[in-house]
C-alpha atoms as a PDB file:
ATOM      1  CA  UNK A   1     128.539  95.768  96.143  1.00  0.00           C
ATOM      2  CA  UNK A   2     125.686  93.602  95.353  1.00  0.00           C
ATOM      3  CA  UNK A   3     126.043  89.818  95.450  1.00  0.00           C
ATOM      4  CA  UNK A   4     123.901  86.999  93.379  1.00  0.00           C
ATOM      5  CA  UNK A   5     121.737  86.147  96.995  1.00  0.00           C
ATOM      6  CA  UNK A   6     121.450  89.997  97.682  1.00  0.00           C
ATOM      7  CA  UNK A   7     119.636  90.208  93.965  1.00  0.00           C
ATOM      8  CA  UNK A   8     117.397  87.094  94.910  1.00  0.00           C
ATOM      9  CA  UNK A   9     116.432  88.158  98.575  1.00  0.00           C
ATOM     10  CA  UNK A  10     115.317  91.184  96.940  1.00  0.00           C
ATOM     11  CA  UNK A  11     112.723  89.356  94.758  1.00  0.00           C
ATOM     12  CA  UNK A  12     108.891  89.854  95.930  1.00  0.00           C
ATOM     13  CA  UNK A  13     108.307  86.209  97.919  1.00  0.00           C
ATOM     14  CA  UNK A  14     105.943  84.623  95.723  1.00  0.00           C
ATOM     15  CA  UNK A  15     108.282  85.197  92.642  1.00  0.00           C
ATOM     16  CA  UNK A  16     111.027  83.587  94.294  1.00  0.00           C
ATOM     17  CA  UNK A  17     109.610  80.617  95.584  1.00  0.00           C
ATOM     18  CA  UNK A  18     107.343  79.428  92.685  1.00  0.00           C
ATOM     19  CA  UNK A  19     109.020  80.331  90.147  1.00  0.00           C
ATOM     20  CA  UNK A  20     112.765  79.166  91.754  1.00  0.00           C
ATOM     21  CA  UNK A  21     110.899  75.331  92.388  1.00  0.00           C
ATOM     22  CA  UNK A  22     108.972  75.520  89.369  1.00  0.00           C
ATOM     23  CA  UNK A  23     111.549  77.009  86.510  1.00  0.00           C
ATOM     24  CA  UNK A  24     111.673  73.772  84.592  1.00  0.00           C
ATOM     25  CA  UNK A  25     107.780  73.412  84.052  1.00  0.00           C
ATOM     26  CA  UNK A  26     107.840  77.570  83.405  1.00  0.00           C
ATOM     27  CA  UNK A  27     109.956  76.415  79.946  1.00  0.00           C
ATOM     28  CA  UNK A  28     107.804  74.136  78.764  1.00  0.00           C
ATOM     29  CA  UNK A  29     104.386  75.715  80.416  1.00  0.00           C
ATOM     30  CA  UNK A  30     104.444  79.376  79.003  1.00  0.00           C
ATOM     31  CA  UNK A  31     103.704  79.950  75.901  1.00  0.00           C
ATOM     32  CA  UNK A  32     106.012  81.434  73.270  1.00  0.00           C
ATOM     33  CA  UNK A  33     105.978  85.562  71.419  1.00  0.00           C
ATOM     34  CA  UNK A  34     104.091  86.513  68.587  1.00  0.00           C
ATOM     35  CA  UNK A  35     106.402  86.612  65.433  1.00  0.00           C
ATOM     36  CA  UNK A  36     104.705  90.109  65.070  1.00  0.00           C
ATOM     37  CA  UNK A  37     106.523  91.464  68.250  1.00  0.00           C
ATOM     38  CA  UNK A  38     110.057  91.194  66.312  1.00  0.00           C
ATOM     39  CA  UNK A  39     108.842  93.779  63.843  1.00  0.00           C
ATOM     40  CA  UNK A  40     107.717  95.650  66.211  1.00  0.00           C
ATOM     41  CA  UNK A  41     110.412  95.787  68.590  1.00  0.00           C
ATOM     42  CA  UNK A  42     112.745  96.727  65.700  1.00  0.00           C
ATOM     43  CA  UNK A  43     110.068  99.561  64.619  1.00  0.00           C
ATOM     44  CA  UNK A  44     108.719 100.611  67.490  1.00  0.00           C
ATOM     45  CA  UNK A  45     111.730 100.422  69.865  1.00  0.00           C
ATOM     46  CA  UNK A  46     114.072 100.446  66.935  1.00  0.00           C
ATOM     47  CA  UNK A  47     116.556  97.478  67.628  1.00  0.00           C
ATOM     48  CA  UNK A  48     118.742  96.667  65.350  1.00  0.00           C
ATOM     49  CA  UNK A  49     121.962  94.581  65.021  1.00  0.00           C
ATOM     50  CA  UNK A  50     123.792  97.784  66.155  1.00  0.00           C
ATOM     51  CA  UNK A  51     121.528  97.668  69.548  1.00  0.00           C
ATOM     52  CA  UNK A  52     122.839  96.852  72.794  1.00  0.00           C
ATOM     53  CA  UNK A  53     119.789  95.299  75.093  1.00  0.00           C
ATOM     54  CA  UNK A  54     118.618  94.100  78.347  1.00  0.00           C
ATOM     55  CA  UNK A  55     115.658  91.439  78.541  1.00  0.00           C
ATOM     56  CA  UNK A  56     115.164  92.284  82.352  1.00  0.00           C
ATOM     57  CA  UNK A  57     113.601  89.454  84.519  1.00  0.00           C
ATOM     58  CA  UNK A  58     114.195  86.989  81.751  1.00  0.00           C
ATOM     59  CA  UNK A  59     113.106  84.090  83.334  1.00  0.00           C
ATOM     60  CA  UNK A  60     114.322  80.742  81.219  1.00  0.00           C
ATOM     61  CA  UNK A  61     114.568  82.734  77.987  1.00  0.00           C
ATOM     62  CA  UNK A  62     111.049  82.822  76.390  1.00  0.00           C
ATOM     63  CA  UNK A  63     111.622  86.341  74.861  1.00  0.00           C
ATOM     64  CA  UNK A  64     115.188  85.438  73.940  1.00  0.00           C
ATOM     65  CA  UNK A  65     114.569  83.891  70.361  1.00  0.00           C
ATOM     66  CA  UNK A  66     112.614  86.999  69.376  1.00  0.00           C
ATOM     67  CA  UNK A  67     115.471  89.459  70.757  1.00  0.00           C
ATOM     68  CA  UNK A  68     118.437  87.231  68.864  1.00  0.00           C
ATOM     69  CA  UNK A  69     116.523  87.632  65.343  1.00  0.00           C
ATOM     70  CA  UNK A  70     117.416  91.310  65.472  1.00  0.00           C
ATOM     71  CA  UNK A  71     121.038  91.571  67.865  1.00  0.00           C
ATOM     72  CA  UNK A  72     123.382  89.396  69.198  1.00  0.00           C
ATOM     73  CA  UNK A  73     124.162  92.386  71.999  1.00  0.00           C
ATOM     74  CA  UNK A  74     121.974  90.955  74.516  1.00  0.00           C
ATOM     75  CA  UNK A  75     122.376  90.891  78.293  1.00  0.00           C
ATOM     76  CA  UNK A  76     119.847  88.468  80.028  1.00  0.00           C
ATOM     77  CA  UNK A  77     119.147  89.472  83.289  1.00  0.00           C
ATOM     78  CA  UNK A  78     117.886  86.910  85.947  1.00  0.00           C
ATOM     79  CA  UNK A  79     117.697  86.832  89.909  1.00  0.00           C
ATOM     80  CA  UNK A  80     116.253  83.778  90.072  1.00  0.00           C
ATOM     81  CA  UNK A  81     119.273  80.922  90.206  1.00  0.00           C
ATOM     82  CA  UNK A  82     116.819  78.315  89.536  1.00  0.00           C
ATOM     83  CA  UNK A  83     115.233  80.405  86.275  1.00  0.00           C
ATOM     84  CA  UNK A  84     119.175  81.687  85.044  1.00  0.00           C
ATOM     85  CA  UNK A  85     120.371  77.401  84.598  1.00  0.00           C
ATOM     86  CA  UNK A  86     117.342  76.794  82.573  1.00  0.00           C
ATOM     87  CA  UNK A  87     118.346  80.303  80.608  1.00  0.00           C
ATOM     88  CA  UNK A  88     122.228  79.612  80.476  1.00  0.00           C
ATOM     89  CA  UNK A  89     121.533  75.562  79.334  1.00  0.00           C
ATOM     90  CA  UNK A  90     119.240  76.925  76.295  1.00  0.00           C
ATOM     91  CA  UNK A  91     120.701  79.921  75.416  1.00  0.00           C
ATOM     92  CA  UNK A  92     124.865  79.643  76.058  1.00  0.00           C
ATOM     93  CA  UNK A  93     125.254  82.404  73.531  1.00  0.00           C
ATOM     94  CA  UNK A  94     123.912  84.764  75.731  1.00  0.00           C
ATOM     95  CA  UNK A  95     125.570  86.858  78.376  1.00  0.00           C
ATOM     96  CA  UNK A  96     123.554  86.095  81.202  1.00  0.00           C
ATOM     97  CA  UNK A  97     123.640  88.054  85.324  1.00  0.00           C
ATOM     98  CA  UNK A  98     122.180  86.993  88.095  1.00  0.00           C
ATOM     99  CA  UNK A  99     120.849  90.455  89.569  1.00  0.00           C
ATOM    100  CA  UNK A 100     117.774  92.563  90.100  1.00  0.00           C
ATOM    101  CA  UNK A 101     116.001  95.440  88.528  1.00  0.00           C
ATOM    102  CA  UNK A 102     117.056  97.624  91.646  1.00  0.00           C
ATOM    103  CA  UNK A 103     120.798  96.929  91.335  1.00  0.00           C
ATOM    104  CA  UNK A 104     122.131  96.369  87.281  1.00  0.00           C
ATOM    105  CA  UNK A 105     125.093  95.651  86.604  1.00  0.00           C
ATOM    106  CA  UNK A 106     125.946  97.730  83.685  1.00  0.00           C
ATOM    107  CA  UNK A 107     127.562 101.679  83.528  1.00  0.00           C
ATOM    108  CA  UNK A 108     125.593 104.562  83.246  1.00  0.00           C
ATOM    109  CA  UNK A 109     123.742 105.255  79.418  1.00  0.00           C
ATOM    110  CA  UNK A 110     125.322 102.311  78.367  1.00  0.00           C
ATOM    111  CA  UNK A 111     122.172 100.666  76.950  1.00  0.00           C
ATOM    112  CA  UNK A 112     119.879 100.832  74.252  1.00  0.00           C
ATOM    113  CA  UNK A 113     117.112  99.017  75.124  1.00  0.00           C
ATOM    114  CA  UNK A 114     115.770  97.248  78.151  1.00  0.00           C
ATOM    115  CA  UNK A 115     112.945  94.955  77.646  1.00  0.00           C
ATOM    116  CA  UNK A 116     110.534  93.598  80.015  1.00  0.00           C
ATOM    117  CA  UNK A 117     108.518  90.157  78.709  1.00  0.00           C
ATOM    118  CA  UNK A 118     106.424  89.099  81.437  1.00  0.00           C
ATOM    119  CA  UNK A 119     108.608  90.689  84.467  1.00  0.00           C
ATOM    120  CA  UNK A 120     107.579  94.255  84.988  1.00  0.00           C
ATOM    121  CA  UNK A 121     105.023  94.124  87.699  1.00  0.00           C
ATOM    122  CA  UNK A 122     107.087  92.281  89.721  1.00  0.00           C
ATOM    123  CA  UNK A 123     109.527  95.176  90.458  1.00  0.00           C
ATOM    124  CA  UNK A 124     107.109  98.251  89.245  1.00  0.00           C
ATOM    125  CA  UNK A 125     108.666 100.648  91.808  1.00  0.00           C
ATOM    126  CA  UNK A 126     110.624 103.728  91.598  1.00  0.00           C
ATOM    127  CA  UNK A 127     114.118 102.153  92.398  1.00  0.00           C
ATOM    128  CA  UNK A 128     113.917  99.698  89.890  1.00  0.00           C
ATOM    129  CA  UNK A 129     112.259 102.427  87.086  1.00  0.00           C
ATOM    130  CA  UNK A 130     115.725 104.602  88.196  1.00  0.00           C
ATOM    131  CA  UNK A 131     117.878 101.606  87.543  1.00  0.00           C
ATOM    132  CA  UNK A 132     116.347 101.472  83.990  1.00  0.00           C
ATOM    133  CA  UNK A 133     116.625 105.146  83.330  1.00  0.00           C
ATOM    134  CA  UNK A 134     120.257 105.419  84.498  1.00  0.00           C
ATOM    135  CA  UNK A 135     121.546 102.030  82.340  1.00  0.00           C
ATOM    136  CA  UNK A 136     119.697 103.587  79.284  1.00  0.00           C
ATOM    137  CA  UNK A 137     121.182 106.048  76.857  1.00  0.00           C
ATOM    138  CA  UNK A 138     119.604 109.867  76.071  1.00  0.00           C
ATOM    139  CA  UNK A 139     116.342 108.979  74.432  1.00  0.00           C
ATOM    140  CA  UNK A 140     116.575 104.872  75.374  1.00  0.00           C
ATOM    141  CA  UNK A 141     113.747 103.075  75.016  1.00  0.00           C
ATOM    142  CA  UNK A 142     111.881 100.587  77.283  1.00  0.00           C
ATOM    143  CA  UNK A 143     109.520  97.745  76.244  1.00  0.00           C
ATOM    144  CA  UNK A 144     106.804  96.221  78.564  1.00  0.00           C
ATOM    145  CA  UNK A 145     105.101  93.193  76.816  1.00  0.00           C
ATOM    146  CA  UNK A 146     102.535  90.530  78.380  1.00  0.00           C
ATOM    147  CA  UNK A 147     101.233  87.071  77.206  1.00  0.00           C
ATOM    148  CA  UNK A 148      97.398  86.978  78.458  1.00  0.00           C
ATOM    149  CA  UNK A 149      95.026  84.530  78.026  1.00  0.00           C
ATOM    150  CA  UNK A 150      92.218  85.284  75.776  1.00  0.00           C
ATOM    151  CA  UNK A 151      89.364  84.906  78.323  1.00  0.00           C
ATOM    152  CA  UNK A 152      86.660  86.062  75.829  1.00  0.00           C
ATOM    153  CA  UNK A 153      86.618  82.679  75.087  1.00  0.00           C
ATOM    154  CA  UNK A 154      84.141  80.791  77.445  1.00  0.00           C
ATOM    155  CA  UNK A 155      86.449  77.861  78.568  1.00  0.00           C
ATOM    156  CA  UNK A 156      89.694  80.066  79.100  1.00  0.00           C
ATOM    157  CA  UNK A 157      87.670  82.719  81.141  1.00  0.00           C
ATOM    158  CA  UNK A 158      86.291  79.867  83.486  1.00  0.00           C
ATOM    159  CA  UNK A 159      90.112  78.986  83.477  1.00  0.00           C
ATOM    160  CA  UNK A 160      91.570  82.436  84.416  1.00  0.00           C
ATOM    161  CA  UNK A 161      88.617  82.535  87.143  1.00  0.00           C
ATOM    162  CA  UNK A 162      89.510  79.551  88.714  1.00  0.00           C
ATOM    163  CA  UNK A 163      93.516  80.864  88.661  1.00  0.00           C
ATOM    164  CA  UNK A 164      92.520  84.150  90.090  1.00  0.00           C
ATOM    165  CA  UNK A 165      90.833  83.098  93.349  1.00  0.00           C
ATOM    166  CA  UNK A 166      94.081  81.667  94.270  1.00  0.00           C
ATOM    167  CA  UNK A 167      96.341  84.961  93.601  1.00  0.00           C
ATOM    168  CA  UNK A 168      96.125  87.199  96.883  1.00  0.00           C
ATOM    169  CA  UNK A 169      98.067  90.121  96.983  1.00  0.00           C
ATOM    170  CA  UNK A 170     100.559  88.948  93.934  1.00  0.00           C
ATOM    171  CA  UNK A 171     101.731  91.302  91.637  1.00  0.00           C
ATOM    172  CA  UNK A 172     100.008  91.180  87.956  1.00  0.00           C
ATOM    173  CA  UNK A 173      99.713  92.514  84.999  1.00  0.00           C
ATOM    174  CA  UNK A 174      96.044  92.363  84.746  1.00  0.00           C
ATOM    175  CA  UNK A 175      95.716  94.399  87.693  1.00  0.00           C
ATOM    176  CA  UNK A 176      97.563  97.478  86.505  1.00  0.00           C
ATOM    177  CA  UNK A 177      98.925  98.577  89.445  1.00  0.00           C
ATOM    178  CA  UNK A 178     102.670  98.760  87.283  1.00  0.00           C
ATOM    179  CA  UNK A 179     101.196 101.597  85.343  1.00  0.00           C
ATOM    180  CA  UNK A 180     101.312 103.594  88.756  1.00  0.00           C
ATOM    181  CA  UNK A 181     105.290 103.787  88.755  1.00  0.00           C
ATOM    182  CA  UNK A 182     105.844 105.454  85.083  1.00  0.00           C
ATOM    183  CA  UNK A 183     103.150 108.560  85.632  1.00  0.00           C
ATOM    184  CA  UNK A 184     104.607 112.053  85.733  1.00  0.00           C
ATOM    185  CA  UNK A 185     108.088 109.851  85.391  1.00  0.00           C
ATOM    186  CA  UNK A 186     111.235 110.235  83.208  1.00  0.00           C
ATOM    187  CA  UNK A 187     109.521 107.640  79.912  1.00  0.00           C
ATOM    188  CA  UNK A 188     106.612 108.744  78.185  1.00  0.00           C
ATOM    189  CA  UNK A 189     104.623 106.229  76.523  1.00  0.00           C
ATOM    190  CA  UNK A 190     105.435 105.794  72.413  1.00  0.00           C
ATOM    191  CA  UNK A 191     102.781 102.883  71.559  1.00  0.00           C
ATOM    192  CA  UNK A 192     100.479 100.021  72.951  1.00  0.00           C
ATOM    193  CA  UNK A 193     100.059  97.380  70.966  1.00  0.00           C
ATOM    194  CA  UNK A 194      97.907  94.163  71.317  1.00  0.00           C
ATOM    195  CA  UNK A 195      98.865  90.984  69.130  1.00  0.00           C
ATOM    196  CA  UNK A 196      96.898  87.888  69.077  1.00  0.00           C
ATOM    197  CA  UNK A 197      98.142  84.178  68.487  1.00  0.00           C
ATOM    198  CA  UNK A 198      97.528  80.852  69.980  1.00  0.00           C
ATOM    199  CA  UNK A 199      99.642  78.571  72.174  1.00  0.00           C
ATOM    200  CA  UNK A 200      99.266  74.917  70.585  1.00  0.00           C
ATOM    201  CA  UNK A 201     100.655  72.131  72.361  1.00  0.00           C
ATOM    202  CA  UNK A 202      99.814  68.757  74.217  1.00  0.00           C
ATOM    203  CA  UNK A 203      97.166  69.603  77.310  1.00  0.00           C
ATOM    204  CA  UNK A 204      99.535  68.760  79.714  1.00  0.00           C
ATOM    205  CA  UNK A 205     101.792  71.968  78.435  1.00  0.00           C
ATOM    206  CA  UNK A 206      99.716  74.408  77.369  1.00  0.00           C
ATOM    207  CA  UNK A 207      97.109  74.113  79.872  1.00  0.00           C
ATOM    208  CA  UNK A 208      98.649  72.201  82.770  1.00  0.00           C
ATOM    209  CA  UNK A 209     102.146  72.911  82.723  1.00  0.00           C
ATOM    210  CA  UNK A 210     100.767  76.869  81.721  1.00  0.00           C
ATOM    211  CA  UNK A 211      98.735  76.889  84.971  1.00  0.00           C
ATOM    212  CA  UNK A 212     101.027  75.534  87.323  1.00  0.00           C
ATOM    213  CA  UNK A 213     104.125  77.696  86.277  1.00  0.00           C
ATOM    214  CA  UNK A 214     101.735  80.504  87.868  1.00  0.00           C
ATOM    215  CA  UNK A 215     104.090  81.722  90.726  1.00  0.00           C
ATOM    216  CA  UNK A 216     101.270  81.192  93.040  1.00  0.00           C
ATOM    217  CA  UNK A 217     100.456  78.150  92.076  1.00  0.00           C
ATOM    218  CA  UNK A 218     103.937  76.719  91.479  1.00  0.00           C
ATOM    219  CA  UNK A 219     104.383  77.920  95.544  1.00  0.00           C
ATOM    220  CA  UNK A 220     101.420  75.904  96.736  1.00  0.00           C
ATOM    221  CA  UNK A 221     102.088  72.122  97.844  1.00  0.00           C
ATOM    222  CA  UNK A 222     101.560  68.715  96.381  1.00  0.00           C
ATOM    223  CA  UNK A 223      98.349  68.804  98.056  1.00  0.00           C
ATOM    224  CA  UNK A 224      97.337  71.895  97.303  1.00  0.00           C
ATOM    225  CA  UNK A 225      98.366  71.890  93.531  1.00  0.00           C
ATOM    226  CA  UNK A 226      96.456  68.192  93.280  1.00  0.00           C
ATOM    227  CA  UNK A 227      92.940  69.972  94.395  1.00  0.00           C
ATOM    228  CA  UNK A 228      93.909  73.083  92.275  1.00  0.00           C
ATOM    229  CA  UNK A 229      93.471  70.435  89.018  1.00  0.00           C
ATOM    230  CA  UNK A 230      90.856  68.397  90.563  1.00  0.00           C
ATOM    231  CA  UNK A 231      88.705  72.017  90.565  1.00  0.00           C
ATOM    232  CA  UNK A 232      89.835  72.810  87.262  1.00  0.00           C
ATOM    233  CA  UNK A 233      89.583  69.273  85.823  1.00  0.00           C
ATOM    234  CA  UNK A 234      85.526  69.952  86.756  1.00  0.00           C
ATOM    235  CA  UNK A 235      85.759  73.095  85.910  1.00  0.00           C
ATOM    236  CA  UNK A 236      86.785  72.369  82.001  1.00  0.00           C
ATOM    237  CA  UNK A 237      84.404  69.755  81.275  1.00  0.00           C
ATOM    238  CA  UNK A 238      83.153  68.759  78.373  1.00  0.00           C
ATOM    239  CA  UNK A 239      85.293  71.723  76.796  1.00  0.00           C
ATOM    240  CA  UNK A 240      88.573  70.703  78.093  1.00  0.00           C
ATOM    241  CA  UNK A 241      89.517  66.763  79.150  1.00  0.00           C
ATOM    242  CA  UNK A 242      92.469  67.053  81.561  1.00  0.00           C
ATOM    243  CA  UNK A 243      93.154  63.180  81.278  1.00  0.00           C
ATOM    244  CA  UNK A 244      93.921  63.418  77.489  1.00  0.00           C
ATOM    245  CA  UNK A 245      97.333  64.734  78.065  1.00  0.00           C
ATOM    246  CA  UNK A 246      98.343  64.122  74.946  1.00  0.00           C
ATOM    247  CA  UNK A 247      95.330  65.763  73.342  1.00  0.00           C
ATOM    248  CA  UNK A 248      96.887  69.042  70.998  1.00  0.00           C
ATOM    249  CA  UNK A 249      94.902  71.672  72.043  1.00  0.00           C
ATOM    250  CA  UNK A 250      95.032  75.516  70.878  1.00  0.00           C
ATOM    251  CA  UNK A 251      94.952  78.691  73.309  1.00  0.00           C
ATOM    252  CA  UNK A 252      94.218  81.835  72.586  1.00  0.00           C
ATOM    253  CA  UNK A 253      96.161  84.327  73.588  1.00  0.00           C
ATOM    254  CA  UNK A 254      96.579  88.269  73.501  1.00  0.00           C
ATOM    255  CA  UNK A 255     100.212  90.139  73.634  1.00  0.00           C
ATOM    256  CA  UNK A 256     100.167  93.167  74.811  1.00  0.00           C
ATOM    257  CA  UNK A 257     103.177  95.287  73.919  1.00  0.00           C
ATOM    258  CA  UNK A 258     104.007  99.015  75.388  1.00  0.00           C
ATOM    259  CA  UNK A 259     106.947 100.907  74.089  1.00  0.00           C
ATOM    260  CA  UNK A 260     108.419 103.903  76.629  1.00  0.00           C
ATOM    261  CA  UNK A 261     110.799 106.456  75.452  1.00  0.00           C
ATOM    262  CA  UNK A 262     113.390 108.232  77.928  1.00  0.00           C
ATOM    263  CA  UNK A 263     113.029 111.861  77.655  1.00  0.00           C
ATOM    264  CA  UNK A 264     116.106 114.092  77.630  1.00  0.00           C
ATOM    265  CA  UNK A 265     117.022 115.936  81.261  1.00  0.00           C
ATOM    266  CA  UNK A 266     116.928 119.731  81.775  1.00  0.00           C
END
């Protein structure tokens, strides 16, 4: 039997120590969904208020609002103790497990849905993608969606730079690498999607907060996280004034949505 500390041991390192310190500045760093995504999870993935779901790695909630328009049969699923309070003190309502994507707790093709916001790459490997196949029923379907920057914009792609030099080996979506797992495998791609909106806020949320939820950021010292926003106070200039905290600043962001389907068994 799996316990709650088996599900969090199992969580890549950087994961669980930056965002397990740093859940509280994750909810009011990251930036919220695209209203666009709830018509297209009830389109594309067809979720409806018959639909039993998993949001898989679902951090404090961020994806939660957009899954509640359509269902109220939703299973939040969180290894991260630190991650599931901040879920369970915003979103009660919610039947929320502390467990991993290699381990679910739920029976066999007992699930609709199981949707990944911001979470896949972190457990993109084949025991995790047979978890989700086995919880799903005949023809289940599985959503992958990502907040990204907009780094066509000059500023934010100085920004994203700056974050990137910091990210070693970590698991991201940018890379691609989570693609890897779901060739020649059980879901076959239904759509990709890209939605764009904007993440307005004070510049200590949207652009502070944002950057230092970063698991490997949030990981790095008091030290080391001081420097980080030294470089990228510099590194903003005149665009982008750090010290004006309270300054309401838009960022642009792209969503990028994939829908899998799970194709019947010989």
């Amino acid at each position: 039997m799996t316990t709650s500390s088996d599900s969090f041991s199992a969580v890549h390192p950087t994961a669980a120590s930056g965002f397990e310190t740093g859940a509280p500045v994750y909810r009011q760093g990251r930036p919220d969904y695209p209203v666009q995504t709830q018509a297209w999870l009830a389109d594309t993935l067809g979720i409806d208020a018959s639909s039993t779901v998993i949001d898989l790695g679902s951090g404090t909630g961020k994806f939660l609002p957009q899954l509640l328009s359509l269902t109220t049969q939703i299973h939040a699923v969180e290894p991260s103790p630190g991650m599931l309070e901040q879920l369970r003190q915003q979103f009660p309502q919610v039947n929320a497990h502390q467990a991993s994507a290699a381990s679910l707790p739920f029976e066999d093709h007992s699930i609709d849905a199981v949707i990944c916001a911001q979470s896949f790459h972190w457990f993109a490997n084949q025991q995790s993608l047979d978890e989700i196949a086995r919880v799903l029923k005949p023809n289940g379907k599985l959503g992958l969606i990502w907040n990204s920057r907009d780094d066509s914009v000059d500023w934010v792609a100085r920004m994203v730079q700056l974050i990137n030099t910091y990210e070693n080996d970590t698991p991201r979506h940018q890379s691609g690498e989570w693609k890897k797992v779901l060739e020649d495998s059980i879901f076959r791609m239904k759509d990709q999607t890209i939605f764009h909106h904007e993440h307005q806020g004070s510049i200590q949320d949207v652009i502070i907060n944002r950057a230092l939820s970063t698991s490997f950021i949030a990981q790095l010292d008091e030290n080391q996280q001081h420097h980080f926003l030294d470089e990228l106070k510099i590194l903003l200039f005149p665009d982008i004034k750090l010290d004006d905290k309270e300054a309401i600043i838009r960022v642009p962001y792209r969503t990028h949505a994939y829908a899998f389907e799970k194709m019947p068994q010989d």
